[in-house]
PDB file of N, CA and C in Angstrom:
ATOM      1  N   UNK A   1     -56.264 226.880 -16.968  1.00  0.00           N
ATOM      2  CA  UNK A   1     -56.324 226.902 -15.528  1.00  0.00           C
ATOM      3  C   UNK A   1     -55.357 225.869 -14.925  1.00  0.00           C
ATOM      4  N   UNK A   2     -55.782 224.875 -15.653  1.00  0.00           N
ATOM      5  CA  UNK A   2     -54.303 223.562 -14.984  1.00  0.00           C
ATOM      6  C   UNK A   2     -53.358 223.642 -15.137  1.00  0.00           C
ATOM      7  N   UNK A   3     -53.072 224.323 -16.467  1.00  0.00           N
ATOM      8  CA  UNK A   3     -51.599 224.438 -16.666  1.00  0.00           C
ATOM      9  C   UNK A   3     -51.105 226.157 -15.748  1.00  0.00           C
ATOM     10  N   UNK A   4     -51.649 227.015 -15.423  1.00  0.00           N
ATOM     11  CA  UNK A   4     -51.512 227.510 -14.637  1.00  0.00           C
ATOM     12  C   UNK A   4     -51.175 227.188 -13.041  1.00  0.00           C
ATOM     13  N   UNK A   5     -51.663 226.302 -13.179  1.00  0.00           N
ATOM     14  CA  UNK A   5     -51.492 225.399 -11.351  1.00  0.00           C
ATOM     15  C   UNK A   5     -50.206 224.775 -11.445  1.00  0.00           C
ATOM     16  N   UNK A   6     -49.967 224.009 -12.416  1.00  0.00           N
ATOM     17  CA  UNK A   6     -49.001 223.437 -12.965  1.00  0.00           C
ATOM     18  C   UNK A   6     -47.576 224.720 -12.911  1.00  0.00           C
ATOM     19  N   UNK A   7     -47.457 225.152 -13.424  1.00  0.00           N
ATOM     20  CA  UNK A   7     -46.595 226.371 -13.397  1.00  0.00           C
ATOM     21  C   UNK A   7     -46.673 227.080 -11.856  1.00  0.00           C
ATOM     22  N   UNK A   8     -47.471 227.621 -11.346  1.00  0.00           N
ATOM     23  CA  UNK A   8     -47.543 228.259 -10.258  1.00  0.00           C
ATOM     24  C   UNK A   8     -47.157 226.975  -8.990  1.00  0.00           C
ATOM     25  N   UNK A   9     -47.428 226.093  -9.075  1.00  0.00           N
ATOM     26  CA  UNK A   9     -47.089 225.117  -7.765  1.00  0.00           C
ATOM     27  C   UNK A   9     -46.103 224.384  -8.538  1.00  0.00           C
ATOM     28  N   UNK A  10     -45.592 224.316  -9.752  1.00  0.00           N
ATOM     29  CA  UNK A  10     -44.327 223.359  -9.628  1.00  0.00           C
ATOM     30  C   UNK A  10     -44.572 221.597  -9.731  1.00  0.00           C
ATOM     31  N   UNK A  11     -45.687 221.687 -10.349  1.00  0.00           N
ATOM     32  CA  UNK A  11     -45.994 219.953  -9.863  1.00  0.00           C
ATOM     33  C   UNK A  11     -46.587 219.448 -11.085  1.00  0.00           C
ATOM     34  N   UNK A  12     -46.144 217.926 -10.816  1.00  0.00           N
ATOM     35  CA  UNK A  12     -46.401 217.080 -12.138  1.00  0.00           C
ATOM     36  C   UNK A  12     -47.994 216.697 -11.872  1.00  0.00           C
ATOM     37  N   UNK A  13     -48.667 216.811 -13.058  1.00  0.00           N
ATOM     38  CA  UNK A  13     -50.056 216.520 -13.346  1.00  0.00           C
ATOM     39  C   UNK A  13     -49.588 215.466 -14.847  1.00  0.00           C
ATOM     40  N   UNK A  14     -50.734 214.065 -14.284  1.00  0.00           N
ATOM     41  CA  UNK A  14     -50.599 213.053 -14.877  1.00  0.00           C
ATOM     42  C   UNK A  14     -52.182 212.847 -14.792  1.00  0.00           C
ATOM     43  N   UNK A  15     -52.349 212.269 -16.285  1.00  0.00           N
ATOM     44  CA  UNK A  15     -54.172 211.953 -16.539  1.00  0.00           C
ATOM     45  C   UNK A  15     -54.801 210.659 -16.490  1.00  0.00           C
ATOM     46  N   UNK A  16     -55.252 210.138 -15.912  1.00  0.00           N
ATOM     47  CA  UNK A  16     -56.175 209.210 -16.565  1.00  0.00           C
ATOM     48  C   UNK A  16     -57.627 209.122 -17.315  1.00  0.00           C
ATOM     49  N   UNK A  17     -57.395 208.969 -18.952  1.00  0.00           N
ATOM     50  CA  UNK A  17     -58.239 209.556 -19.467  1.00  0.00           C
ATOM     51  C   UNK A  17     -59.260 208.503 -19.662  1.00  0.00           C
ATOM     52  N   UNK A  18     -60.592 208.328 -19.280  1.00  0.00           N
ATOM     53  CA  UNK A  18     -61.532 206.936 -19.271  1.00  0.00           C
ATOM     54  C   UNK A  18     -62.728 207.054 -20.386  1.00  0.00           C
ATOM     55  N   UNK A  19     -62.266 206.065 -21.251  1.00  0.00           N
ATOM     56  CA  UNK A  19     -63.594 206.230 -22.679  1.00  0.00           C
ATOM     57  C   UNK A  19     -64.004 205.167 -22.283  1.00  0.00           C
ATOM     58  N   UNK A  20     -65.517 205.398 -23.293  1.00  0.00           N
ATOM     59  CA  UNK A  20     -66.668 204.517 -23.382  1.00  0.00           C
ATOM     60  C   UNK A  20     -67.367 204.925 -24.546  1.00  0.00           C
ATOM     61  N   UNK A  21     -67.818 204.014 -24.851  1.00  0.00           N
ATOM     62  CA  UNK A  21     -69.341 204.145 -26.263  1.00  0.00           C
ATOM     63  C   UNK A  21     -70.022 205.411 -25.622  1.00  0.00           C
ATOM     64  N   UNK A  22     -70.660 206.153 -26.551  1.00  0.00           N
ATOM     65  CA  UNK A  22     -71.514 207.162 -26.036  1.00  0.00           C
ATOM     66  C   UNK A  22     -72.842 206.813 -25.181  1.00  0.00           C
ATOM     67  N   UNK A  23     -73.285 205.887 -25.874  1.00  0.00           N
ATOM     68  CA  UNK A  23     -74.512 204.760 -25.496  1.00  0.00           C
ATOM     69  C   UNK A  23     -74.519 204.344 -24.047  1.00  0.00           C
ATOM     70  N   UNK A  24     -73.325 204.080 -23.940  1.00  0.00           N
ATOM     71  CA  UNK A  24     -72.724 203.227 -22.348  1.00  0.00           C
ATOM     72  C   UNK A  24     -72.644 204.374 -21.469  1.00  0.00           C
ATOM     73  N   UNK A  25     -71.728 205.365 -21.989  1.00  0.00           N
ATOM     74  CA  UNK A  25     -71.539 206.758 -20.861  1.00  0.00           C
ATOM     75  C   UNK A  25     -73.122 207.468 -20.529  1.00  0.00           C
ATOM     76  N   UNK A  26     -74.431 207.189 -21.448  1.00  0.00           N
ATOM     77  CA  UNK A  26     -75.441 207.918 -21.233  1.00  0.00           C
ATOM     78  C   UNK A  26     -76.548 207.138 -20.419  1.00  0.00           C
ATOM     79  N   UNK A  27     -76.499 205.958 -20.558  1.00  0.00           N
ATOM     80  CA  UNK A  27     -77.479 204.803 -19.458  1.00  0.00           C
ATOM     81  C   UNK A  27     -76.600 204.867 -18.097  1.00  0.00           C
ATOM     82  N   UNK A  28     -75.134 205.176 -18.174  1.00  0.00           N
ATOM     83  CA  UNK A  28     -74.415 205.383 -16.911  1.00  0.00           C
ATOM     84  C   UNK A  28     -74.993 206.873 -16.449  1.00  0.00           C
ATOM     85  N   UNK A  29     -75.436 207.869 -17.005  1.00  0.00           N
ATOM     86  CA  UNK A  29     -75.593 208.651 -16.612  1.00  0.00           C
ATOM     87  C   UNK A  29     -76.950 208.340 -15.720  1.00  0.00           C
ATOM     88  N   UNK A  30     -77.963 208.020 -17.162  1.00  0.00           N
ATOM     89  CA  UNK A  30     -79.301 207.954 -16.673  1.00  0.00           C
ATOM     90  C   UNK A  30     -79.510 207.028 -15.405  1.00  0.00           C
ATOM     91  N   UNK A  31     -78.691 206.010 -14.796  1.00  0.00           N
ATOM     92  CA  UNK A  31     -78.779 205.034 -14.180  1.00  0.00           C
ATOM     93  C   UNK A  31     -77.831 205.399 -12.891  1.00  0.00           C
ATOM     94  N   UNK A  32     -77.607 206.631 -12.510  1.00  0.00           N
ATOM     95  CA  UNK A  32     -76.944 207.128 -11.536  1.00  0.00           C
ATOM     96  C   UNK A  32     -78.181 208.289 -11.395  1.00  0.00           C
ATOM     97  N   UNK A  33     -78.745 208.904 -11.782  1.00  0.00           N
ATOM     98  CA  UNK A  33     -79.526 209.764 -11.660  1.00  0.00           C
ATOM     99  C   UNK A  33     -80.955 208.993 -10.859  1.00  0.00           C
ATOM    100  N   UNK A  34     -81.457 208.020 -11.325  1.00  0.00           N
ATOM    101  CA  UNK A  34     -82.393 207.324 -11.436  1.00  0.00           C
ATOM    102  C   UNK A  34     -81.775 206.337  -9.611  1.00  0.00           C
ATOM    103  N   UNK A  35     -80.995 206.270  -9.603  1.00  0.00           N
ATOM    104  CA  UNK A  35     -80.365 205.241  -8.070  1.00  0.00           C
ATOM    105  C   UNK A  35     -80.558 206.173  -7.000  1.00  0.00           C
ATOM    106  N   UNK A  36     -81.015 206.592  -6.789  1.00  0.00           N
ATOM    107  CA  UNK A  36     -81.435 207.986  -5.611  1.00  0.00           C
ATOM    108  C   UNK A  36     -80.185 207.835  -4.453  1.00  0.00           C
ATOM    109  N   UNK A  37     -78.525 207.666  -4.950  1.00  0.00           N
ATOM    110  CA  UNK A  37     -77.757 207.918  -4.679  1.00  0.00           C
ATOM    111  C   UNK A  37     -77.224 209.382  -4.993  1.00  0.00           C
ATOM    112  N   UNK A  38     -77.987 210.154  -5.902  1.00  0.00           N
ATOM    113  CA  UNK A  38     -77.179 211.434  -6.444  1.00  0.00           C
ATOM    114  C   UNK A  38     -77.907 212.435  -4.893  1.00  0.00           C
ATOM    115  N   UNK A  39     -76.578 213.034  -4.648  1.00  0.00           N
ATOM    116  CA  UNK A  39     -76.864 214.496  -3.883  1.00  0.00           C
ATOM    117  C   UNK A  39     -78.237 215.377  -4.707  1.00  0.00           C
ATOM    118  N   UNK A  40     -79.114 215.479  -3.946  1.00  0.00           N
ATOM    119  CA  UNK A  40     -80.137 216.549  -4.125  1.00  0.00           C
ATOM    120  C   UNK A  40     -79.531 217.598  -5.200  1.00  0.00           C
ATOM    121  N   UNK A  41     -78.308 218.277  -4.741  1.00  0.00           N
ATOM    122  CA  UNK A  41     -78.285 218.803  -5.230  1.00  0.00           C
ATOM    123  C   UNK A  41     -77.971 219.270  -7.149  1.00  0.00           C
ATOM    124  N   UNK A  42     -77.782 218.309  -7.545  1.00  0.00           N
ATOM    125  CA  UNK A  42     -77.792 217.797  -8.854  1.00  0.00           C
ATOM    126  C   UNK A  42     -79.445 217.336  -9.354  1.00  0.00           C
ATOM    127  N   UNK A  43     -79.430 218.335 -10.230  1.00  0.00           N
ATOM    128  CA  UNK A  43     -80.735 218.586 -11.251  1.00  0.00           C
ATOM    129  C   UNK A  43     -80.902 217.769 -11.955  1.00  0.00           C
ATOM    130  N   UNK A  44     -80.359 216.552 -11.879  1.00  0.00           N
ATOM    131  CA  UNK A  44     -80.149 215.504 -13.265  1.00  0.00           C
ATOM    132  C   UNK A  44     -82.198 215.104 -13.993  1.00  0.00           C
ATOM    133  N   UNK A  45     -82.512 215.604 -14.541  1.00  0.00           N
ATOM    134  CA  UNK A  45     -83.699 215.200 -15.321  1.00  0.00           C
ATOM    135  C   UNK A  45     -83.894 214.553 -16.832  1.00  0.00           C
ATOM    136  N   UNK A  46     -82.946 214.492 -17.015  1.00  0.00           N
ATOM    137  CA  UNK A  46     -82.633 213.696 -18.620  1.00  0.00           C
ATOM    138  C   UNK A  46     -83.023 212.215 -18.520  1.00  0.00           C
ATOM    139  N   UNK A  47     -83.249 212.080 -19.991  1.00  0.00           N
ATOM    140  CA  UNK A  47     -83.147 210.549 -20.455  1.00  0.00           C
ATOM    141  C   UNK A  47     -81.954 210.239 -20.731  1.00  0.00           C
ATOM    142  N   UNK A  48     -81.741 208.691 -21.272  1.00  0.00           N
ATOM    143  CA  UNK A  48     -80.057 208.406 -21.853  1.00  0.00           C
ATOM    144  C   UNK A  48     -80.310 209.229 -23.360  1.00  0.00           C
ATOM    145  N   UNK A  49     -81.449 209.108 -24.150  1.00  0.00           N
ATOM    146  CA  UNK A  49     -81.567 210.204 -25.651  1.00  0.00           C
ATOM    147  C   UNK A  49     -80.907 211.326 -25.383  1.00  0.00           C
ATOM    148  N   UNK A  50     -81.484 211.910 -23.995  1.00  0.00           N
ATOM    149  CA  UNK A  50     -81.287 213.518 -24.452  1.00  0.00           C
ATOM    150  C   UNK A  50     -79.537 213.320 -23.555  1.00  0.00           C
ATOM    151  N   UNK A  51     -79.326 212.744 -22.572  1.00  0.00           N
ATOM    152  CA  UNK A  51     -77.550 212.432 -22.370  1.00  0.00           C
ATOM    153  C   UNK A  51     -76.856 212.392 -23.578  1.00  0.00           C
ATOM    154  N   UNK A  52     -77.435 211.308 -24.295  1.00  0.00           N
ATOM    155  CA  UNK A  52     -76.662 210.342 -25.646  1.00  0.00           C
ATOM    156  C   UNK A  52     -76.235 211.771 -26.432  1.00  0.00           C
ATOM    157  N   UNK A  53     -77.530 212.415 -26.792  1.00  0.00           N
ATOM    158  CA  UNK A  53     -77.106 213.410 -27.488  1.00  0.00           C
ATOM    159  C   UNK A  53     -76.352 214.745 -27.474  1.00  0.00           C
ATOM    160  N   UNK A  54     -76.444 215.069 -25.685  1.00  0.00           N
ATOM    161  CA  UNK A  54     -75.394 216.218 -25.111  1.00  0.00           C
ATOM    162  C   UNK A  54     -73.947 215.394 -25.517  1.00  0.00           C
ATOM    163  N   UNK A  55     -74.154 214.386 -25.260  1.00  0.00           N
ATOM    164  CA  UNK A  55     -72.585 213.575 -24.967  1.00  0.00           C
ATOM    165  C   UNK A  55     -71.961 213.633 -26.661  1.00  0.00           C
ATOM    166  N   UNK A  56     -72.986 213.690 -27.465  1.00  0.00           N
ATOM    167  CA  UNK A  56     -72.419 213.370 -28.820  1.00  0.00           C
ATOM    168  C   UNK A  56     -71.788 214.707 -29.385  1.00  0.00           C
ATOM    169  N   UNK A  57     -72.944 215.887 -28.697  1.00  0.00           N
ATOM    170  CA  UNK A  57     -72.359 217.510 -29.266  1.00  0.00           C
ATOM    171  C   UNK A  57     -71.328 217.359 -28.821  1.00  0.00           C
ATOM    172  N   UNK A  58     -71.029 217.365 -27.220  1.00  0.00           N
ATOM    173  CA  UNK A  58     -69.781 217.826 -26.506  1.00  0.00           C
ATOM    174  C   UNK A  58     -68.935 217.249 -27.724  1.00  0.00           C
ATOM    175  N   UNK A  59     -68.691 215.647 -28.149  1.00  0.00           N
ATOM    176  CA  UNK A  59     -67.349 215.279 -28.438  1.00  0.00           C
ATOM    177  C   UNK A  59     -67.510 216.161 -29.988  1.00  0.00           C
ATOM    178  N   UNK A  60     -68.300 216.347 -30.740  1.00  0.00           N
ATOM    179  CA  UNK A  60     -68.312 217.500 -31.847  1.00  0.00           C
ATOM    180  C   UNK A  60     -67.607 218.304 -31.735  1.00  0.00           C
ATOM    181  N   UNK A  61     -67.892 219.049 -30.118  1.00  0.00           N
ATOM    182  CA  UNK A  61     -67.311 220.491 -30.166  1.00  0.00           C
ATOM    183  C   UNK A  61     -65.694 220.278 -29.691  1.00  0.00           C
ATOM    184  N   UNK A  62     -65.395 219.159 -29.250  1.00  0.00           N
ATOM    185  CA  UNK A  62     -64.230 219.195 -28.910  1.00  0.00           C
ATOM    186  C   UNK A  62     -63.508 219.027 -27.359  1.00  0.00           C
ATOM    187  N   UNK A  63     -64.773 218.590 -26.962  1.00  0.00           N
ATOM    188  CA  UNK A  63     -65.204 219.351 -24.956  1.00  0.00           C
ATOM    189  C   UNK A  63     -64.331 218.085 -24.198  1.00  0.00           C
ATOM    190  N   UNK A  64     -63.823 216.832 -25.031  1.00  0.00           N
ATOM    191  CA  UNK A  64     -63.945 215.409 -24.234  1.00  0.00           C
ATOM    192  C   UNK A  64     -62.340 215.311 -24.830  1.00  0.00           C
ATOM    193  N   UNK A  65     -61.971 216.452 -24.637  1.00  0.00           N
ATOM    194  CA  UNK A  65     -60.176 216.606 -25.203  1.00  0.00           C
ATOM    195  C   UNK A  65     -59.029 215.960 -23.029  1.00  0.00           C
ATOM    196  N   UNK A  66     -58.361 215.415 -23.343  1.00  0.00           N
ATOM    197  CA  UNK A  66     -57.618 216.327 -22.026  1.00  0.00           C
ATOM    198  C   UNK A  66     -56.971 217.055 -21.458  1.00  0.00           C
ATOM    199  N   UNK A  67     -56.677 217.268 -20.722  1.00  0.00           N
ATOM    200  CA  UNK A  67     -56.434 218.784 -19.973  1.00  0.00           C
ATOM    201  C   UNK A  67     -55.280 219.307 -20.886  1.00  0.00           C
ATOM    202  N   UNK A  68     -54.878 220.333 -21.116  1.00  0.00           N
ATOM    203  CA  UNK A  68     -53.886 221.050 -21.867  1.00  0.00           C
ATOM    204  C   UNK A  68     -52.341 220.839 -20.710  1.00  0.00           C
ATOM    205  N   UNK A  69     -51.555 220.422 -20.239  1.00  0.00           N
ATOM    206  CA  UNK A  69     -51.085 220.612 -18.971  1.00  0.00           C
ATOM    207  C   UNK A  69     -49.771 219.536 -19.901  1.00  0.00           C
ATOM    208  N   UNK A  70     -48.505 219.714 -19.254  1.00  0.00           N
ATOM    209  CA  UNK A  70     -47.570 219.754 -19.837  1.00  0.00           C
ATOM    210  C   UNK A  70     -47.441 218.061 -18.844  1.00  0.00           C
ATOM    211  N   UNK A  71     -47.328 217.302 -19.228  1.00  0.00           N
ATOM    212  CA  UNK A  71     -47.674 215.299 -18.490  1.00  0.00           C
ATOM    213  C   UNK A  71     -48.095 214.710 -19.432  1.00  0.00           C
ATOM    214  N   UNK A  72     -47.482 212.896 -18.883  1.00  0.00           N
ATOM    215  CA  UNK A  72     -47.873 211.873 -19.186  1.00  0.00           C
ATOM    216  C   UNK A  72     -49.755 211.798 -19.021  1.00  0.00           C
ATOM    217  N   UNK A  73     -50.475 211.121 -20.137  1.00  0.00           N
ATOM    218  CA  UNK A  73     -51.984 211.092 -20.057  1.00  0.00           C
ATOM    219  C   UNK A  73     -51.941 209.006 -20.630  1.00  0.00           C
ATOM    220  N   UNK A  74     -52.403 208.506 -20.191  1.00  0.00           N
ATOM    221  CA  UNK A  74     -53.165 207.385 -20.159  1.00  0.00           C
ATOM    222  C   UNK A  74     -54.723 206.495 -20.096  1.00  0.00           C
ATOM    223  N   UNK A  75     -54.979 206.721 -21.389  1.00  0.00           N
ATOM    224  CA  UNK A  75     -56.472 206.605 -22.091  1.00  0.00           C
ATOM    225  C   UNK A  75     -56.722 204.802 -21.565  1.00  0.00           C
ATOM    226  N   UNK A  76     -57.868 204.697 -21.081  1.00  0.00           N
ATOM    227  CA  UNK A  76     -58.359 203.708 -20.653  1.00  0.00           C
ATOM    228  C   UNK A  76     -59.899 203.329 -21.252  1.00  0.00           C
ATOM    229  N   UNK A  77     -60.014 202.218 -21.858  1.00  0.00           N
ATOM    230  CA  UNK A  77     -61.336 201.969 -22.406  1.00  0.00           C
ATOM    231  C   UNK A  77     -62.070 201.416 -20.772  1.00  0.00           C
ATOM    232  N   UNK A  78     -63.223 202.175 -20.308  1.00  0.00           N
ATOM    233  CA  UNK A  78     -64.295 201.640 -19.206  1.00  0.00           C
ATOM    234  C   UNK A  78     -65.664 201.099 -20.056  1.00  0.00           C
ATOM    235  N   UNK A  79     -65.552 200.651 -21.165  1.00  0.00           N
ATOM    236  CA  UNK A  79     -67.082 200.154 -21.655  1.00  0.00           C
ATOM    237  C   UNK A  79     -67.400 199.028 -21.018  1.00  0.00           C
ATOM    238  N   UNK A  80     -66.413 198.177 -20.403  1.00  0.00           N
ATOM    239  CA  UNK A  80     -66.475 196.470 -19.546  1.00  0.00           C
ATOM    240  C   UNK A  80     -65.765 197.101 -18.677  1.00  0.00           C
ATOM    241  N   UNK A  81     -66.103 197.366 -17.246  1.00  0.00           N
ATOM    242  CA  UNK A  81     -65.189 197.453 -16.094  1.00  0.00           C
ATOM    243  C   UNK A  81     -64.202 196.051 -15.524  1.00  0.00           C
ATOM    244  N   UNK A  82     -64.601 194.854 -15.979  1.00  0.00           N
ATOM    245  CA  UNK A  82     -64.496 193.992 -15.873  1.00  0.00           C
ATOM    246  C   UNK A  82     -63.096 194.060 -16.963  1.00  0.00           C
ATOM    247  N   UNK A  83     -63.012 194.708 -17.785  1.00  0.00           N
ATOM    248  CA  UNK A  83     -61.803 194.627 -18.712  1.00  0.00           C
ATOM    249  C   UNK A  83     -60.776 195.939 -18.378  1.00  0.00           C
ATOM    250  N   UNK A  84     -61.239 196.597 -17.160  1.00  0.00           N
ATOM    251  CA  UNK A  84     -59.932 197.654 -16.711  1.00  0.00           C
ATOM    252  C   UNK A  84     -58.888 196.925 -15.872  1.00  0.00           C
ATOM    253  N   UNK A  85     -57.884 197.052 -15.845  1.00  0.00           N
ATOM    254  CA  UNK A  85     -56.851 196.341 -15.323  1.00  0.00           C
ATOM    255  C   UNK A  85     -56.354 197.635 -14.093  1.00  0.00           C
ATOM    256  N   UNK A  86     -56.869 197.568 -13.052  1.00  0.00           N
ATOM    257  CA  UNK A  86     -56.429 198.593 -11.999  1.00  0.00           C
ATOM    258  C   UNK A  86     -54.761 198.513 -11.484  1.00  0.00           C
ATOM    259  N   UNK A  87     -54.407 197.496 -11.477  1.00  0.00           N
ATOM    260  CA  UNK A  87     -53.136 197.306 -11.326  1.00  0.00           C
ATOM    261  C   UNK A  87     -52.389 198.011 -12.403  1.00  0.00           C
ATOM    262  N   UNK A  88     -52.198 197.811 -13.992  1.00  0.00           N
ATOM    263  CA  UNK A  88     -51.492 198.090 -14.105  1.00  0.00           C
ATOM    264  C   UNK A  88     -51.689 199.959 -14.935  1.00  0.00           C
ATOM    265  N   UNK A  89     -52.870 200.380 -14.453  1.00  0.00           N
ATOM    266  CA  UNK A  89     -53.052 201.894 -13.954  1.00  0.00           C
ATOM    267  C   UNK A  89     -52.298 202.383 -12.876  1.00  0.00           C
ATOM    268  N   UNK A  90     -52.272 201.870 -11.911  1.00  0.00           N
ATOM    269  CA  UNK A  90     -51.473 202.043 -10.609  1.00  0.00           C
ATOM    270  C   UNK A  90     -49.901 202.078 -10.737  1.00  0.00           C
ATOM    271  N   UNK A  91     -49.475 201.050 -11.163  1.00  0.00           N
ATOM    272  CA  UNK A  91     -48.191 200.925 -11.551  1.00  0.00           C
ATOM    273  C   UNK A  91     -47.477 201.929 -12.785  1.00  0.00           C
ATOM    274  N   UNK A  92     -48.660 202.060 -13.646  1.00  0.00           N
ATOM    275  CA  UNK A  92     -48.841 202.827 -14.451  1.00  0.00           C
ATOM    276  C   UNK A  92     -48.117 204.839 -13.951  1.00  0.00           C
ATOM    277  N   UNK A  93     -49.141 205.096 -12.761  1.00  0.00           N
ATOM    278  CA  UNK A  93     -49.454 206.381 -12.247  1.00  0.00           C
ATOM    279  C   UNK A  93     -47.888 206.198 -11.346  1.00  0.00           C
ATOM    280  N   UNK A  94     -47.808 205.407 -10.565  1.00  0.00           N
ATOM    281  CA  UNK A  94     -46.609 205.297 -10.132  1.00  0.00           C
ATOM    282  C   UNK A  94     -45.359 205.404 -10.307  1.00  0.00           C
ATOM    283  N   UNK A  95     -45.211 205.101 -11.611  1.00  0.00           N
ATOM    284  CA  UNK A  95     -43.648 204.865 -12.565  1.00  0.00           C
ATOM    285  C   UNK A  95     -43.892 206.572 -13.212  1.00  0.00           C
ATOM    286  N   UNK A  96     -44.870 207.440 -13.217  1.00  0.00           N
ATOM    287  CA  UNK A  96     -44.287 208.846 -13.726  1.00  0.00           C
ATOM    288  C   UNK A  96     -44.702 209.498 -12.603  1.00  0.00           C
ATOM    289  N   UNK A  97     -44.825 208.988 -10.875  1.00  0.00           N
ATOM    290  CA  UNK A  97     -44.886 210.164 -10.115  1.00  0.00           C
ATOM    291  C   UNK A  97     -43.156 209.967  -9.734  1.00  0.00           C
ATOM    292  N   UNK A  98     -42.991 208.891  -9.786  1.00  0.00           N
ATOM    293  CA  UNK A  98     -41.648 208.554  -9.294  1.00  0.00           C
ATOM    294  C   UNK A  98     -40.590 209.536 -10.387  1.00  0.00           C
ATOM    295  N   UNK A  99     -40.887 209.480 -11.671  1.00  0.00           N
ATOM    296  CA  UNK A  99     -39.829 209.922 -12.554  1.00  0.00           C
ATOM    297  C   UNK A  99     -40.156 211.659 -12.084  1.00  0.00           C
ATOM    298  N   UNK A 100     -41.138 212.581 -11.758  1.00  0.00           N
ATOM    299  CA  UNK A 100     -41.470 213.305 -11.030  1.00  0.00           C
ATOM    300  C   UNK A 100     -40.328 213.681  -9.886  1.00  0.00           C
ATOM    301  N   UNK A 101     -40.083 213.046  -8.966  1.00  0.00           N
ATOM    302  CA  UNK A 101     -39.130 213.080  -7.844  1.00  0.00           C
ATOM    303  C   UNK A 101     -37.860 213.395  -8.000  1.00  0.00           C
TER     304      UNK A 101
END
């Protein structure tokens, strides 16, 4: 589908791809569900177990790949947000929209 968009509009698609421990991505889940910030409309009823363990099939099956799309991709560890460096993501995203132009 992206790389279809990609082709049909002519435009550079660039990724930022954000890992974490499975452990970490599933208490983030459970702990956004649980903050009665989520839209109603999201069914979220899980524990972090039963997250932990969707999260573990998906990367089994292959699901936590990125997009197929012909671009620069840039993998970022989020397990310490405190250890993402936003700047040089930015500068990062910047230097291949520019080569883009």
């Amino acid at each position: 589908m992206f790389q279809d968009w990609q082709n049909e509009y002519n435009c550079r698609i660039v990724q930022i791809i954000c890992r974490t421990d499975v452990d970490v991505l599933a208490q983030r889940y459970f702990d956004r569900q649980i903050s009665g910030n989520r839209h109603q409309g999201h069914l979220d009823t899980g524990t972090p177990e039963e997250y932990r363990a969707n999260f573990v099939e998906r990367v089994k099956n292959g699901e936590d790949q990125p997009l197929t799309v012909d671009g620069p991709a840039y993998t970022i560890d989020t397990t310490n947000f405190k250890d993402v460096k936003v700047d040089t993501i930015v500068e990062w995203v910047k230097s291949h929209m520019e080569q883009a132009s």
